[in-house]
PDB file of N, CA and C in Angstrom:
ATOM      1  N   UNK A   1     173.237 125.739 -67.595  1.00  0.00           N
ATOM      2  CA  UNK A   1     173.089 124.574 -66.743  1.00  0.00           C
ATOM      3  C   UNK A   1     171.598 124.321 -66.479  1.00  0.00           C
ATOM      4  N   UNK A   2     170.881 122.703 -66.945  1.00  0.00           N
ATOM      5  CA  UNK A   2     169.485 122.370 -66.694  1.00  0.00           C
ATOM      6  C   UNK A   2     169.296 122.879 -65.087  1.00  0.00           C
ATOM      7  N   UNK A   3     168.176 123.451 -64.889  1.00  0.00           N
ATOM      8  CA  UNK A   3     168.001 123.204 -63.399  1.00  0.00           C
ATOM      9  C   UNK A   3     167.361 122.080 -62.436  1.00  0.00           C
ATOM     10  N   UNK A   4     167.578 121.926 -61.601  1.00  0.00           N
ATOM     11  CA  UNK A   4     166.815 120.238 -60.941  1.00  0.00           C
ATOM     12  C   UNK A   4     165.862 119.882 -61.472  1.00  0.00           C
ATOM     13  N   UNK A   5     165.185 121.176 -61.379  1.00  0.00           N
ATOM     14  CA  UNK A   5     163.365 120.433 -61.792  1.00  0.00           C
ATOM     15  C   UNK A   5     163.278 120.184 -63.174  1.00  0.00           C
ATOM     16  N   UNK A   6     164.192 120.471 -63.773  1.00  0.00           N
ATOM     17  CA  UNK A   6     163.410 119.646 -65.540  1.00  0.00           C
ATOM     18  C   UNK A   6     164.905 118.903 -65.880  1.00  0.00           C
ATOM     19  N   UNK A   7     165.346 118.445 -64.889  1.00  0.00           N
ATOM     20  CA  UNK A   7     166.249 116.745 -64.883  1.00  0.00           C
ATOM     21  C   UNK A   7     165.506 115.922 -64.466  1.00  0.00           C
ATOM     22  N   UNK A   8     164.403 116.119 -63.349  1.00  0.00           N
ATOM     23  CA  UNK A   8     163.527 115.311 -62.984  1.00  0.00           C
ATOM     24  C   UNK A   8     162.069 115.093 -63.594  1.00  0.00           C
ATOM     25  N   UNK A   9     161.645 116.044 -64.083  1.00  0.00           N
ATOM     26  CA  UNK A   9     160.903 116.383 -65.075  1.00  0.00           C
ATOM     27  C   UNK A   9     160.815 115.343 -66.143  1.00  0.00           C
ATOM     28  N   UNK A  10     162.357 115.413 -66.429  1.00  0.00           N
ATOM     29  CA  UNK A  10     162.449 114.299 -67.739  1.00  0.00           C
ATOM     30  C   UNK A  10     162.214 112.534 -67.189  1.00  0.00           C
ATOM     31  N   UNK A  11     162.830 112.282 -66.094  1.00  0.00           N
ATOM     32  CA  UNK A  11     162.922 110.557 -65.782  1.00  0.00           C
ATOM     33  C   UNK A  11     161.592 111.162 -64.776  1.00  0.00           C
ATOM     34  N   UNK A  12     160.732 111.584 -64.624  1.00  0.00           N
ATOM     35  CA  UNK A  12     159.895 111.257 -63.768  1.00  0.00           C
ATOM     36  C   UNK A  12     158.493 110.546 -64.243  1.00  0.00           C
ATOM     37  N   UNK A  13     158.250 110.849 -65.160  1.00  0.00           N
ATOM     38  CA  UNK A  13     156.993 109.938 -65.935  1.00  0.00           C
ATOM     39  C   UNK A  13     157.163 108.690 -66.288  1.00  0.00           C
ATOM     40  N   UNK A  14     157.937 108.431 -66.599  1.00  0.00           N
ATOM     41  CA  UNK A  14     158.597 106.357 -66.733  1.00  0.00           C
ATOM     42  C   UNK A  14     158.345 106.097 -65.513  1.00  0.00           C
ATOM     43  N   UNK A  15     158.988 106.931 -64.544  1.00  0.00           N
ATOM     44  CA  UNK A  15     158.568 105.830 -63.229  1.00  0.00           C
ATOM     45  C   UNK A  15     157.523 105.920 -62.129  1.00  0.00           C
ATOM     46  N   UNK A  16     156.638 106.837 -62.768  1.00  0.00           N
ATOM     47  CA  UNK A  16     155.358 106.945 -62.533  1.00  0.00           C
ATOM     48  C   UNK A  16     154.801 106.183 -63.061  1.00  0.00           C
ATOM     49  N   UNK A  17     154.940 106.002 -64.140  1.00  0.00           N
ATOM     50  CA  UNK A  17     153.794 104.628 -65.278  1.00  0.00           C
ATOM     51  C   UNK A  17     154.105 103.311 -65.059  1.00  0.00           C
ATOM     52  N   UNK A  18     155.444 103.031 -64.475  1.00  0.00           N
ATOM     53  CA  UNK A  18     156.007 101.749 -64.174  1.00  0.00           C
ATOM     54  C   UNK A  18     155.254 101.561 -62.749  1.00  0.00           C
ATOM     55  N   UNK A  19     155.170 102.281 -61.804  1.00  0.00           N
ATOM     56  CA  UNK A  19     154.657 102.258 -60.266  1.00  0.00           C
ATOM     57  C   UNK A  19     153.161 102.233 -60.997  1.00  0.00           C
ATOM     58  N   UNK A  20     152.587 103.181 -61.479  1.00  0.00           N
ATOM     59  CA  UNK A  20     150.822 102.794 -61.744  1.00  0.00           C
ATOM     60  C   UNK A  20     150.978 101.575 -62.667  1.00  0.00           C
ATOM     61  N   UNK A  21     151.804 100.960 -63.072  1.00  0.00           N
ATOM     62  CA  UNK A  21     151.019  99.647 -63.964  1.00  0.00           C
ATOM     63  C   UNK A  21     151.116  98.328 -62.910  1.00  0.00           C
ATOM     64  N   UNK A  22     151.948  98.742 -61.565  1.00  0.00           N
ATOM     65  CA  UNK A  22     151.875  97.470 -60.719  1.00  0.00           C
ATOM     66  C   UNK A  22     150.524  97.921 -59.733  1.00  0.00           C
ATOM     67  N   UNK A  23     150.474  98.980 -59.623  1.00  0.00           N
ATOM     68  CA  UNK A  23     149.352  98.667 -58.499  1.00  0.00           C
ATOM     69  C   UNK A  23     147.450  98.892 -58.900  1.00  0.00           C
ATOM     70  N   UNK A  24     147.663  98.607 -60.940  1.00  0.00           N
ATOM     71  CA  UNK A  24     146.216  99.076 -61.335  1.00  0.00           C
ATOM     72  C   UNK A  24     145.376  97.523 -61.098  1.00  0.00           C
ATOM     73  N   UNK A  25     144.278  97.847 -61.523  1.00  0.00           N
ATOM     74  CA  UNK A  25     143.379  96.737 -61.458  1.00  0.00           C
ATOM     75  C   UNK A  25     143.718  95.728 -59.875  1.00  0.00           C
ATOM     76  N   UNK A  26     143.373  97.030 -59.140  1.00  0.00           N
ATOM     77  CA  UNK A  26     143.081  96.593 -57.383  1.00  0.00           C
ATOM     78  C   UNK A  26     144.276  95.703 -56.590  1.00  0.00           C
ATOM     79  N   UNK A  27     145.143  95.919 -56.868  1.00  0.00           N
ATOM     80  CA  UNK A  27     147.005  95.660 -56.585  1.00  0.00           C
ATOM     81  C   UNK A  27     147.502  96.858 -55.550  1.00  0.00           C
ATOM     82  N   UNK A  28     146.619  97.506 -55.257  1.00  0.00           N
ATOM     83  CA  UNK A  28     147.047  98.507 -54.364  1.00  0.00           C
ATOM     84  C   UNK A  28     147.169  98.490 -53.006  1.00  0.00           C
ATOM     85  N   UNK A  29     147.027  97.315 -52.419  1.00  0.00           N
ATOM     86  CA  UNK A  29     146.825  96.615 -51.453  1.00  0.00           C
ATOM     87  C   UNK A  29     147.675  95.198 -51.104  1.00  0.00           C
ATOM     88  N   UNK A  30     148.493  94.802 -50.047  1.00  0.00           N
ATOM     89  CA  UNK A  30     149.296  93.786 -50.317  1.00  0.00           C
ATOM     90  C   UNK A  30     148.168  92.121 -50.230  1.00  0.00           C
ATOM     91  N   UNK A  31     148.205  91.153 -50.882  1.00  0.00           N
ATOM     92  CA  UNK A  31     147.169  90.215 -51.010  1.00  0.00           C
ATOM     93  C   UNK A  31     147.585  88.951 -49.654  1.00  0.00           C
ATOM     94  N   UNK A  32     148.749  89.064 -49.519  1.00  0.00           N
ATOM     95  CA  UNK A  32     149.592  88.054 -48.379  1.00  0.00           C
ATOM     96  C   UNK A  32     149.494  88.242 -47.219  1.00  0.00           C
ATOM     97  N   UNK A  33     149.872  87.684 -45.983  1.00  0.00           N
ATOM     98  CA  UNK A  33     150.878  87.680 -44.870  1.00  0.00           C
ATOM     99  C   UNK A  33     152.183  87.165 -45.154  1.00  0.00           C
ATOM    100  N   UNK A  34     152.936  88.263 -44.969  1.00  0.00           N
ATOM    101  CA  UNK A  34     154.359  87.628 -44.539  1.00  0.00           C
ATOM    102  C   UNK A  34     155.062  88.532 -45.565  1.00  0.00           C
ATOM    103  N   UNK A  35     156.130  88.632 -45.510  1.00  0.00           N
ATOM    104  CA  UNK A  35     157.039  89.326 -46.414  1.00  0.00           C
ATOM    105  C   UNK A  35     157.388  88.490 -47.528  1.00  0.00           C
ATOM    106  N   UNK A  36     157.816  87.559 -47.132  1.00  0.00           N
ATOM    107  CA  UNK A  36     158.126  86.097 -48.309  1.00  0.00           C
ATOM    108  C   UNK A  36     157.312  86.148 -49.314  1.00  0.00           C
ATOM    109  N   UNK A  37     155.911  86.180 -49.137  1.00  0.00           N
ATOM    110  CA  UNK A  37     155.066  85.901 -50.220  1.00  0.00           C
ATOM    111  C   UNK A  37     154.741  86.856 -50.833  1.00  0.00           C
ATOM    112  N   UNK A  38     154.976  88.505 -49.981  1.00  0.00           N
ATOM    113  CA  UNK A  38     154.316  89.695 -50.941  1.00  0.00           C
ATOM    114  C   UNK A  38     155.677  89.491 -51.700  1.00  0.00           C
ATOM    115  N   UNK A  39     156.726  89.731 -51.671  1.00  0.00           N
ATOM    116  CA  UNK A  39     158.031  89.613 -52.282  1.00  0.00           C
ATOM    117  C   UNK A  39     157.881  88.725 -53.419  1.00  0.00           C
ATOM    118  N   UNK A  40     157.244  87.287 -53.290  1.00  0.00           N
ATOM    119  CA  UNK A  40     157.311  86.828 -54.405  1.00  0.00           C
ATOM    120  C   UNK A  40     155.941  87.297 -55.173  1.00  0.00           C
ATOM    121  N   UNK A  41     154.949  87.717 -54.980  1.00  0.00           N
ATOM    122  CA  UNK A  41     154.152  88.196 -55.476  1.00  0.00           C
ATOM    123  C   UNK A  41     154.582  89.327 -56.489  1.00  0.00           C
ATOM    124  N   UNK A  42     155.244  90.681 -56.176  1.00  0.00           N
ATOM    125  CA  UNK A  42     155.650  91.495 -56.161  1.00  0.00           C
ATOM    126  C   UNK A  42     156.757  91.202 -57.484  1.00  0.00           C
ATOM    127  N   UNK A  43     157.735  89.919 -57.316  1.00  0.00           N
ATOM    128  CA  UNK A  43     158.721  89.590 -58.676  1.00  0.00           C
ATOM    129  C   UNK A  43     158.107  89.122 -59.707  1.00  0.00           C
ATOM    130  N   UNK A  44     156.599  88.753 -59.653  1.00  0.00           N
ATOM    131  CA  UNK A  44     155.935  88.024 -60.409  1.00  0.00           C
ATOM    132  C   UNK A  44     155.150  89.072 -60.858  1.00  0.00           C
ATOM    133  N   UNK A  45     154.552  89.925 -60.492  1.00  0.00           N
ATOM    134  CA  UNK A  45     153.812  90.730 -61.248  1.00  0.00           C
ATOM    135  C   UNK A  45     155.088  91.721 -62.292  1.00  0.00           C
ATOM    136  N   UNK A  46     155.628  91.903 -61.083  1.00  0.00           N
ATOM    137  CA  UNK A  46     157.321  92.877 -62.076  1.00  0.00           C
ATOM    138  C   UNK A  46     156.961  92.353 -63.832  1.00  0.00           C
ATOM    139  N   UNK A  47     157.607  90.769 -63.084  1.00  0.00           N
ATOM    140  CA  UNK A  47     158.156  89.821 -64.660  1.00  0.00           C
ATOM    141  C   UNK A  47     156.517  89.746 -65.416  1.00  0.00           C
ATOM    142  N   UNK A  48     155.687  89.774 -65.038  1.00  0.00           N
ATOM    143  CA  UNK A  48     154.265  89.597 -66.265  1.00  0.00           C
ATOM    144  C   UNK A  48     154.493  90.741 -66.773  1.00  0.00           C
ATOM    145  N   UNK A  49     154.299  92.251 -66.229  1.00  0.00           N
ATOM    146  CA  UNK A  49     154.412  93.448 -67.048  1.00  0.00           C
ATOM    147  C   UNK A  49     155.187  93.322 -67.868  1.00  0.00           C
ATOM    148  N   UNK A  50     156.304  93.222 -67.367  1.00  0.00           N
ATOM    149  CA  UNK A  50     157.780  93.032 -68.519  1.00  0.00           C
ATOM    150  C   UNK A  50     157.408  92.034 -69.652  1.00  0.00           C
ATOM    151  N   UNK A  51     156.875  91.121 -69.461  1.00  0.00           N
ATOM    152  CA  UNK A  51     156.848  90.170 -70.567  1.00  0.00           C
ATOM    153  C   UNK A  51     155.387  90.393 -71.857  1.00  0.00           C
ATOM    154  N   UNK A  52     154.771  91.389 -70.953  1.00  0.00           N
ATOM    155  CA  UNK A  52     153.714  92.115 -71.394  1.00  0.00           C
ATOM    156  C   UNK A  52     154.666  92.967 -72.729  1.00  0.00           C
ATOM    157  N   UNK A  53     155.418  93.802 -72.212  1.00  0.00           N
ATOM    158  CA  UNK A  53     155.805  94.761 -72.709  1.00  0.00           C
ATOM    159  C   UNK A  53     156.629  94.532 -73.713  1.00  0.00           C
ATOM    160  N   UNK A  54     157.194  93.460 -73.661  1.00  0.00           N
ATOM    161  CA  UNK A  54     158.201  92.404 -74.392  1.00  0.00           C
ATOM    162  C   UNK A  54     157.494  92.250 -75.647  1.00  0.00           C
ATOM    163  N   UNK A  55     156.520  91.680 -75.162  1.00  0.00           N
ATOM    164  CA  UNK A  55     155.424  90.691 -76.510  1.00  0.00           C
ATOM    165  C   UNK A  55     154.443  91.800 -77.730  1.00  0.00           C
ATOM    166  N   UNK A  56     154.664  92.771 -77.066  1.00  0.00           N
ATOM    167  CA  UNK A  56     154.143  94.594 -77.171  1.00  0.00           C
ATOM    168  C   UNK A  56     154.905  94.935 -78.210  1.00  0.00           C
ATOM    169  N   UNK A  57     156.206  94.675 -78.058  1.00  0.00           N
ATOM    170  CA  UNK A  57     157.413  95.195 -78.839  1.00  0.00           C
ATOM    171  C   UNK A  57     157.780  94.278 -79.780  1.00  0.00           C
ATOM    172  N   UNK A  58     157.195  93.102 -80.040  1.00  0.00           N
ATOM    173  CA  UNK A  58     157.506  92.073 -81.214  1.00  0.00           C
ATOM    174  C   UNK A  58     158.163  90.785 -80.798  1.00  0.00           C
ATOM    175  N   UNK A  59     157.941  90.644 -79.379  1.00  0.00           N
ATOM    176  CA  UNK A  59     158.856  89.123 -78.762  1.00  0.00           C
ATOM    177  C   UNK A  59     157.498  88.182 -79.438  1.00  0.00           C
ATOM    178  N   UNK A  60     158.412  87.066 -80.344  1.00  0.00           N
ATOM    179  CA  UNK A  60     157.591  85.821 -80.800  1.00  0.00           C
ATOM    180  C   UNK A  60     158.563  84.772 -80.341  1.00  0.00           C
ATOM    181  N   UNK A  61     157.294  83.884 -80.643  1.00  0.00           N
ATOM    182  CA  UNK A  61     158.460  82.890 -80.564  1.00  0.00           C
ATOM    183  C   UNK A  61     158.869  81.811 -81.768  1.00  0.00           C
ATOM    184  N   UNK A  62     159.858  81.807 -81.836  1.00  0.00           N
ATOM    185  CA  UNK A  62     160.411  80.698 -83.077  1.00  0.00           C
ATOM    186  C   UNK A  62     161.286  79.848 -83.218  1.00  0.00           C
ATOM    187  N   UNK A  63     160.935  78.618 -83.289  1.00  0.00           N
ATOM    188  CA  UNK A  63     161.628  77.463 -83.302  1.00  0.00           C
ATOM    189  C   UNK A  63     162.348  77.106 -81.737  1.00  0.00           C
ATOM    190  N   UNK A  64     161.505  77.160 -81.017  1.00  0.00           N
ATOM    191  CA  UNK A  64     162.021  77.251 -79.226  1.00  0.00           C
ATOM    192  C   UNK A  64     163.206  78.360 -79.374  1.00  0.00           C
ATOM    193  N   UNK A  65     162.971  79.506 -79.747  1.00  0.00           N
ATOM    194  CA  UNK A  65     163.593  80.543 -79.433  1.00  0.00           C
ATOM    195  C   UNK A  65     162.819  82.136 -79.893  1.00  0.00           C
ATOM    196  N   UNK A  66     163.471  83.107 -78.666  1.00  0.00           N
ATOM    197  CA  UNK A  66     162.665  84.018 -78.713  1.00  0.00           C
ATOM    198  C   UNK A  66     163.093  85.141 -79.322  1.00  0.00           C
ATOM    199  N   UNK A  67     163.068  85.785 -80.291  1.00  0.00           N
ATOM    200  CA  UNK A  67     163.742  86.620 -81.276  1.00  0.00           C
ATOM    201  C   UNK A  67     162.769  87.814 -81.063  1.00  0.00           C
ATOM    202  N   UNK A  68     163.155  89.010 -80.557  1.00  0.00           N
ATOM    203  CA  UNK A  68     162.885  89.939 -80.734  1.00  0.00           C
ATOM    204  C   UNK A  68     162.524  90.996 -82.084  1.00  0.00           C
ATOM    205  N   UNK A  69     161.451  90.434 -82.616  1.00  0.00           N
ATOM    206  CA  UNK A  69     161.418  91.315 -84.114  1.00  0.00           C
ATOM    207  C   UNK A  69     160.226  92.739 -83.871  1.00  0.00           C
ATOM    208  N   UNK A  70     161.263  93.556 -84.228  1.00  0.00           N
ATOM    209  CA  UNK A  70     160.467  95.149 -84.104  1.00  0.00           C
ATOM    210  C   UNK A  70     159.271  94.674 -85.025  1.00  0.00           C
ATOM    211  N   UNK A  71     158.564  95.380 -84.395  1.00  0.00           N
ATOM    212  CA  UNK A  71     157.040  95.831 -84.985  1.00  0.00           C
ATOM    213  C   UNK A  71     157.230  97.008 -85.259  1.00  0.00           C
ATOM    214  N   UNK A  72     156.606  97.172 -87.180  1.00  0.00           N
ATOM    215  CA  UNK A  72     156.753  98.390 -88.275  1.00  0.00           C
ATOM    216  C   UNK A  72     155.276  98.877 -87.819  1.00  0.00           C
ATOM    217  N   UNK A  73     155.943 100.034 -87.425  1.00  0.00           N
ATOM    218  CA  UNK A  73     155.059 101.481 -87.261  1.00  0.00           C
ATOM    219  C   UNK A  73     154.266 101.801 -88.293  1.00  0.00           C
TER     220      UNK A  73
END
């Protein structure tokens, strides 16, 4: 039987790198007043990384549609 610490071991670096890629380049700090706006701040940076990561992985676009084609290693 794994023991706790190397179950966590394993999922703990993804969501370390996911938490440091929202708060690098001086994001470490909330930029708003109000909850409303860090919130939407906060879904908007989410969705740029993601679409970062998307476009990383071979998202083009073609013919007004977005086809995911792997990029050869």
């Amino acid at each position: 039987m794994m023991q706790r610490g190397g179950r966590d071991r394993l999922r703990r670096p993804p969501v370390e790198r996911g938490a440091a890629w929202l708060v690098a380049h001086g994001n470490r700090r909330l930029r708003y007043l109000g909850a409303v706006k860090n919130n939407a701040w906060l879904h908007t940076r989410a969705a740029a990384l993601n679409l970062r990561t998307l476009v990383n992985l071979g998202l083009t676009r073609t013919d007004d549609a977005w086809p995911l084609v792997p990029a050869v290693a």
